[in-house]
N, C-alpha and C. Protein backbone atom coordinates (compact mmCIF):
# COMPACT_ATOMS: atom_id res chain seq x y z
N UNK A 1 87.91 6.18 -85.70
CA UNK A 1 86.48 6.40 -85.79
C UNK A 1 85.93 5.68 -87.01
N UNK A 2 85.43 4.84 -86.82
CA UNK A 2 84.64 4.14 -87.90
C UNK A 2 82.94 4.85 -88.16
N UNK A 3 82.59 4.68 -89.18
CA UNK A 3 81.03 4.67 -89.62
C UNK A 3 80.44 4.09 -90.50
N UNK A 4 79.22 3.52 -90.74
CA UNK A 4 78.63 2.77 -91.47
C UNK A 4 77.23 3.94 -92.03
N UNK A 5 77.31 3.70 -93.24
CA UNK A 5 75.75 4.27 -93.61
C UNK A 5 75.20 2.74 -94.11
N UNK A 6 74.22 2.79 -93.04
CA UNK A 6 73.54 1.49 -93.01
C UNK A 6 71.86 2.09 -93.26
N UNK A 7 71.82 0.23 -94.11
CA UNK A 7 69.71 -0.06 -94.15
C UNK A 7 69.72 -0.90 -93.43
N UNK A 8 69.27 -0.91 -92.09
CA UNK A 8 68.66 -1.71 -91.76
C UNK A 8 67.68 -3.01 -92.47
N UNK A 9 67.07 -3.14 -93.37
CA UNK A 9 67.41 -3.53 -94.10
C UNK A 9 67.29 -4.19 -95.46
N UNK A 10 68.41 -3.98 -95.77
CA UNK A 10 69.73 -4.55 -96.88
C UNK A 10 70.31 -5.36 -96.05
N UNK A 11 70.51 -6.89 -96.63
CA UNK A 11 71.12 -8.02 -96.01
C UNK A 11 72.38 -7.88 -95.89
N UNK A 12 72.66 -7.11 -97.28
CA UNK A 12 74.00 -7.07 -97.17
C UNK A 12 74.99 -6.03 -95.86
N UNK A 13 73.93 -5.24 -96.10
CA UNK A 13 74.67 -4.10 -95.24
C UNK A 13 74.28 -4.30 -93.62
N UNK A 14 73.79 -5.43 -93.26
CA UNK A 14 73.26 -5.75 -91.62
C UNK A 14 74.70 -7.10 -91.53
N UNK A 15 74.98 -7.36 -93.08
CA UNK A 15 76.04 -8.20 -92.89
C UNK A 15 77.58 -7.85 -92.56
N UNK A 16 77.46 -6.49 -93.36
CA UNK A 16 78.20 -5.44 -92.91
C UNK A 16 78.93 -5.68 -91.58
N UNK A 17 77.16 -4.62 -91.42
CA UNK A 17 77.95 -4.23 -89.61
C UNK A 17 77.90 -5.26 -88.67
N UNK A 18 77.49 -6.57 -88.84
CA UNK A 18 77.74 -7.64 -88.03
C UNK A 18 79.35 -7.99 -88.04
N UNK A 19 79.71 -8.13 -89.31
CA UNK A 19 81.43 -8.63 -89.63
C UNK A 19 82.03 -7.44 -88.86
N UNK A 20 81.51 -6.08 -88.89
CA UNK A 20 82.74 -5.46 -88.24
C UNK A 20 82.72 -5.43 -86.45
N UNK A 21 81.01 -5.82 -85.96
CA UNK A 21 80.73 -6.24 -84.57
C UNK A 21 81.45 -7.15 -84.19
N UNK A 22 81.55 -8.37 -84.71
CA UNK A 22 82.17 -9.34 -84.82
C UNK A 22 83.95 -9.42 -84.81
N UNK A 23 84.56 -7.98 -84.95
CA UNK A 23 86.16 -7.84 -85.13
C UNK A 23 85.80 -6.52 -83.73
N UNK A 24 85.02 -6.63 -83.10
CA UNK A 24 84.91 -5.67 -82.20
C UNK A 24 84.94 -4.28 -82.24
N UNK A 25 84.23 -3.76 -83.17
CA UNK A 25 84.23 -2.60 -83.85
C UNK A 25 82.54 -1.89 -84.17
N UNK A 26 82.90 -1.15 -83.12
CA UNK A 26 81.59 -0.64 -82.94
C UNK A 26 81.21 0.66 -83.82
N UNK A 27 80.68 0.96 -85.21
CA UNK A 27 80.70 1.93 -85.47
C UNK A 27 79.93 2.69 -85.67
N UNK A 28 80.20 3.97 -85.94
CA UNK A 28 78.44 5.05 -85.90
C UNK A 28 77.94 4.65 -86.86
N UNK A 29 76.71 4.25 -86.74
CA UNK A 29 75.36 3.91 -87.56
C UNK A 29 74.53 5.30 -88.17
N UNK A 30 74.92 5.55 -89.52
CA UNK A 30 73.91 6.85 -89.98
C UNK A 30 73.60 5.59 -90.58
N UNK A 31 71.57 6.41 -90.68
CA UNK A 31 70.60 5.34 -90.91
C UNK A 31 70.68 6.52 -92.23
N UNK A 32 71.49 6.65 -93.26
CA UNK A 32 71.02 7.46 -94.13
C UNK A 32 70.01 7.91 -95.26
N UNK A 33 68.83 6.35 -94.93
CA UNK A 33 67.66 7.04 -95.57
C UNK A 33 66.91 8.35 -94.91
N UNK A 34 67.22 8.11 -93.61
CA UNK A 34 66.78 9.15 -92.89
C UNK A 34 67.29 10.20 -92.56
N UNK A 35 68.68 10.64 -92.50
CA UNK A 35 69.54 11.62 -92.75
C UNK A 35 70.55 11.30 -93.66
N UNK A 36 69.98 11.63 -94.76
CA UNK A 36 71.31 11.36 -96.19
C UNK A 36 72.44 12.19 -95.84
N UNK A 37 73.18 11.81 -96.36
CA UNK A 37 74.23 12.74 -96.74
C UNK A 37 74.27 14.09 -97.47
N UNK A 38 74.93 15.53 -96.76
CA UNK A 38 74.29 16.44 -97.99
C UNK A 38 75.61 16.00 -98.97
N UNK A 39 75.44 17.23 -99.99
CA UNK A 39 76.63 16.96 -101.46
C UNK A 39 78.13 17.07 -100.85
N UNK A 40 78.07 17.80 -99.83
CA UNK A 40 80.02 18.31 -99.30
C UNK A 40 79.95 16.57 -98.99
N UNK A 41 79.72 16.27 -98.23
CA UNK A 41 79.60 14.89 -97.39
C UNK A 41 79.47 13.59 -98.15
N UNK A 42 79.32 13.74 -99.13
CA UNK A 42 78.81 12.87 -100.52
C UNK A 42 80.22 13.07 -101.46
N UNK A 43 80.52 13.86 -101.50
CA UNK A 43 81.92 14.44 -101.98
C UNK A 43 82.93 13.76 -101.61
N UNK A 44 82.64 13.96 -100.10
CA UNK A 44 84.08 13.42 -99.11
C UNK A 44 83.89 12.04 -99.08
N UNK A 45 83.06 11.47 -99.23
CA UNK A 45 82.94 9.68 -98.85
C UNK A 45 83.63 9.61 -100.21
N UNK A 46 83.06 9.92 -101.95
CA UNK A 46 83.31 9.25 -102.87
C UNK A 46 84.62 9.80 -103.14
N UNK A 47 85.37 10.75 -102.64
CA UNK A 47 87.13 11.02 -102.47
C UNK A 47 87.34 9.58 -101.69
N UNK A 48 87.02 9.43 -100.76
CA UNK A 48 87.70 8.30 -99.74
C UNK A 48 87.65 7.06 -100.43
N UNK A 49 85.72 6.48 -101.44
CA UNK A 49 86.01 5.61 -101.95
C UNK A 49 86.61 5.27 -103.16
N UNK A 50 86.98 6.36 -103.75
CA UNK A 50 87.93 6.72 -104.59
C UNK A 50 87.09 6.36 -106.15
N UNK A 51 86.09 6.45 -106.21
CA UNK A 51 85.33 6.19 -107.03
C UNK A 51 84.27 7.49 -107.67
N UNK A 52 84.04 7.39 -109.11
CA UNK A 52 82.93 8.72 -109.73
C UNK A 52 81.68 8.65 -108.90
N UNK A 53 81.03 9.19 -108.93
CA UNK A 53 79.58 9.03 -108.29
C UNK A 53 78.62 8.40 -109.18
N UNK A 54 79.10 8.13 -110.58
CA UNK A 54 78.02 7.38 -111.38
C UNK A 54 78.04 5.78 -111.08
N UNK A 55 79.50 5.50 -110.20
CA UNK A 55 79.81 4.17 -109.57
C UNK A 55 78.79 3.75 -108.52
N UNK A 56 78.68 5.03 -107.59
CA UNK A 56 77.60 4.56 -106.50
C UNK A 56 76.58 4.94 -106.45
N UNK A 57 75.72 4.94 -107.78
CA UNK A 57 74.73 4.88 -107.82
C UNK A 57 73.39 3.78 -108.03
N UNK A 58 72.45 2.86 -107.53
CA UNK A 58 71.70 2.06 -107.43
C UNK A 58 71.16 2.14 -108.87
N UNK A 59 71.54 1.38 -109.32
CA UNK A 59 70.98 1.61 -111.01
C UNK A 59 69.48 1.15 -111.29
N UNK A 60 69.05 0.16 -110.08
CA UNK A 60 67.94 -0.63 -110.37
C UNK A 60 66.70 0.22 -109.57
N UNK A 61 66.92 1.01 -109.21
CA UNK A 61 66.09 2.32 -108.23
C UNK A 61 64.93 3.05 -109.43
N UNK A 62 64.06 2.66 -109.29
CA UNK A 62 63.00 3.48 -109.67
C UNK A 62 63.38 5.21 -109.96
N UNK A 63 64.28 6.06 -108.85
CA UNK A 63 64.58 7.39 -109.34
C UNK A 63 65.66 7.18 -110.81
N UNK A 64 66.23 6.03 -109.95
CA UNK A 64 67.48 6.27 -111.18
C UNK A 64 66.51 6.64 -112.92
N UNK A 65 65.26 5.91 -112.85
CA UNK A 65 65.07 5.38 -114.19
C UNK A 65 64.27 6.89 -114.43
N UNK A 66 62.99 6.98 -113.71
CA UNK A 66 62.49 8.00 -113.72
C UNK A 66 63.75 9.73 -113.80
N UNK A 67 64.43 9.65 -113.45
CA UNK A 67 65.36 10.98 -113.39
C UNK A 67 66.30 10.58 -114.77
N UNK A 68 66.42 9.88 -115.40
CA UNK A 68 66.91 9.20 -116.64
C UNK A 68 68.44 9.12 -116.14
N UNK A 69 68.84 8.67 -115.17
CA UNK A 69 69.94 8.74 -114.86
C UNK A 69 71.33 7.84 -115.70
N UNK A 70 70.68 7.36 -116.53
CA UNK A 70 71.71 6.43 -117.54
C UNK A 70 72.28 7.22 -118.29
N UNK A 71 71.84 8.29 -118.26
CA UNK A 71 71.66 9.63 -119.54
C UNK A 71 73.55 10.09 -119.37
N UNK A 72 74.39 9.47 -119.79
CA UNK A 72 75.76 10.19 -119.94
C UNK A 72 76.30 11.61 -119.40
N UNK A 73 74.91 12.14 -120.31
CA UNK A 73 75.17 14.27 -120.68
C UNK A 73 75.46 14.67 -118.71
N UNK A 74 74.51 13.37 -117.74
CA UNK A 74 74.55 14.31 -116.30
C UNK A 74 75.76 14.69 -115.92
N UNK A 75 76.11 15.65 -115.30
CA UNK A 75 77.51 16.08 -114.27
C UNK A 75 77.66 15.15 -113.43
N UNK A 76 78.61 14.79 -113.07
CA UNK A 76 79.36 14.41 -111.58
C UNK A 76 78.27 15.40 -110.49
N UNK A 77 78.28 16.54 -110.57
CA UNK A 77 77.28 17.26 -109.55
C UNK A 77 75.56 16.69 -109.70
N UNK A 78 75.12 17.16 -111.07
CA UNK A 78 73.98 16.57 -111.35
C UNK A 78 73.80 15.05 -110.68
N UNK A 79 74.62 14.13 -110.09
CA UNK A 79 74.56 12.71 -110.28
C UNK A 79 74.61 12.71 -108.62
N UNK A 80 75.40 13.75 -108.11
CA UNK A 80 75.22 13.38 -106.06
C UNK A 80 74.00 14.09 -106.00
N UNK A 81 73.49 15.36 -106.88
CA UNK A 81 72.43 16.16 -106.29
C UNK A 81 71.49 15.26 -106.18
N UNK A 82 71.00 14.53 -107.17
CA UNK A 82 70.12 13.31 -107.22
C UNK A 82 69.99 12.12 -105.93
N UNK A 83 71.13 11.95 -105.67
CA UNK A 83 71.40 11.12 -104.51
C UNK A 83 71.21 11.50 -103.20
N UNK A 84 71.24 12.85 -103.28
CA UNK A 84 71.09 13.91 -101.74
C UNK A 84 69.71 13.55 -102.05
N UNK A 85 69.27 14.03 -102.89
CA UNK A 85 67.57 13.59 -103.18
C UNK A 85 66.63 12.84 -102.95
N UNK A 86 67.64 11.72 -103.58
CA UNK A 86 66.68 10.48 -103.53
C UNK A 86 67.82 9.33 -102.98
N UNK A 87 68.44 9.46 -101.52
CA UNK A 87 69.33 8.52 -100.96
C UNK A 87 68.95 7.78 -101.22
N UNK A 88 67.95 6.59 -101.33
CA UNK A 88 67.58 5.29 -102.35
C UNK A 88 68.64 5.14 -103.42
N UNK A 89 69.04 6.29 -103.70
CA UNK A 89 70.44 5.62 -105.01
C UNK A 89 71.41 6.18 -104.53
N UNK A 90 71.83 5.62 -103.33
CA UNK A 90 73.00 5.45 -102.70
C UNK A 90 73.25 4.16 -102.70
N UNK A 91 74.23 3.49 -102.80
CA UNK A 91 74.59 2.39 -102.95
C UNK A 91 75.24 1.96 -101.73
N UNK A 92 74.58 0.66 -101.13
CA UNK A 92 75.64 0.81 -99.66
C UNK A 92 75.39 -1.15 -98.97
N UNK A 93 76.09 -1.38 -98.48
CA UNK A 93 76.81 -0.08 -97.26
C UNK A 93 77.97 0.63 -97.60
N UNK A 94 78.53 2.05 -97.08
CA UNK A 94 79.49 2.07 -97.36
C UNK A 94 80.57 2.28 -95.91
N UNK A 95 81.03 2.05 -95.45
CA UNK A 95 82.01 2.18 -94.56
C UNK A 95 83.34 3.10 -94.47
N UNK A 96 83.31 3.76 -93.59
CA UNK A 96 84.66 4.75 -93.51
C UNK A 96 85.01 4.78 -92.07
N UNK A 97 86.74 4.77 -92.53
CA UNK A 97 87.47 4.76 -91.60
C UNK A 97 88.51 5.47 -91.30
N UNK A 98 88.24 6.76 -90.98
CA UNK A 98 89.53 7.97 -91.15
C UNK A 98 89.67 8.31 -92.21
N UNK A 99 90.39 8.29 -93.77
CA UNK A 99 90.36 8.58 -94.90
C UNK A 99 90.43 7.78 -95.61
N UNK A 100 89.42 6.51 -95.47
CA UNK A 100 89.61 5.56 -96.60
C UNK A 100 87.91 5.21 -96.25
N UNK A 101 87.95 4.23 -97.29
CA UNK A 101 86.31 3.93 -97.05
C UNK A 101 85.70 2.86 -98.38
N UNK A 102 85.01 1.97 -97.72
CA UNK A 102 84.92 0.44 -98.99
C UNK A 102 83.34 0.13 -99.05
N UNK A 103 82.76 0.01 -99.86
CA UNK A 103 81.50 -0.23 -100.30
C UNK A 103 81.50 -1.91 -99.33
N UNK A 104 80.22 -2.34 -98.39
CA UNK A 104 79.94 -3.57 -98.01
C UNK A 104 79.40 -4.51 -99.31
N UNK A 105 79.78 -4.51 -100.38
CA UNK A 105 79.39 -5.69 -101.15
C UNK A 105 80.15 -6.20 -102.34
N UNK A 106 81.42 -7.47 -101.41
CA UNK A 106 80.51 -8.06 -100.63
C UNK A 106 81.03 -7.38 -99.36
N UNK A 107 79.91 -8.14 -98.32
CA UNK A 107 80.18 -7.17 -96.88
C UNK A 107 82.10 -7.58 -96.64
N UNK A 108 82.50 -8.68 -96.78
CA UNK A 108 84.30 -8.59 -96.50
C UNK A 108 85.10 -7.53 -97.24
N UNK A 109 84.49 -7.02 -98.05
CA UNK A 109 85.54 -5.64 -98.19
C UNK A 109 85.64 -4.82 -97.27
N UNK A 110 84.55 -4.84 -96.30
CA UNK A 110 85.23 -3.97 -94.67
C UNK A 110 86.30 -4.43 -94.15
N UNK A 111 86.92 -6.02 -94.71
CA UNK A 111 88.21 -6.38 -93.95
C UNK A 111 89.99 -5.81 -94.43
N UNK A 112 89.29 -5.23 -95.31
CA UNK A 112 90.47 -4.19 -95.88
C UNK A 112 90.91 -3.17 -95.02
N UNK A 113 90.02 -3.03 -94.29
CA UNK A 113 89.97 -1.14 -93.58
C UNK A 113 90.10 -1.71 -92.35
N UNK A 114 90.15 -3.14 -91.84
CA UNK A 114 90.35 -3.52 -90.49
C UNK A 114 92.21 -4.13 -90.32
């Protein structure tokens, strides 16, 4: 079971899911500006991408700056609650594939998981 949290668009992430169309791999499309991720689910992707959550966060995002998100003192929790919030600082694409899962940029890091 593959999935993509895709923007339609983000070049990168339409580049994404073309490379993995392209290896014949059709995968579920969450459009997650429109249904983000809640925090359990946000949890489980950044276990898979094996990365802090201050990693996948959009640094250049208007919330980021306004919510002072550079600010060290935030939690690991404080830092997905924000993101459940304001999915705009989700960083993506990100792709998962059973228990692993690779940020699209550039979009060929999906060829890891293929």
């Amino acid at each position: 079971m593959w999935t993509i949290y895709h923007n339609p668009r983000c070049s990168k992430s339409r580049q994404t899911l073309q490379l993995l169309q392209e290896n014949n791999i059709e995968p579920e499309i969450v459009l997650y500006l429109e249904t983000p991720p809640d925090a359990a689910a946000l949890k489980t992707i950044l276990g898979k991408l094996g990365i802090a959550p201050r990693d996948l966060l959009r640094k250049g995002e208007d919330a980021y700056k306004e919510l002072n998100l550079k600010d060290t003192s935030h939690s690991d929790d404080d830092l997905i609650d924000a993101m459940v919030s304001h999915p705009k600082l989700i960083e993506r694409p990100i792709v998962v594939k059973g228990d692993k899962a690779v940020l699209g940029r550039p979009p060929e890091n999906v060829l890891e998981l293929i």
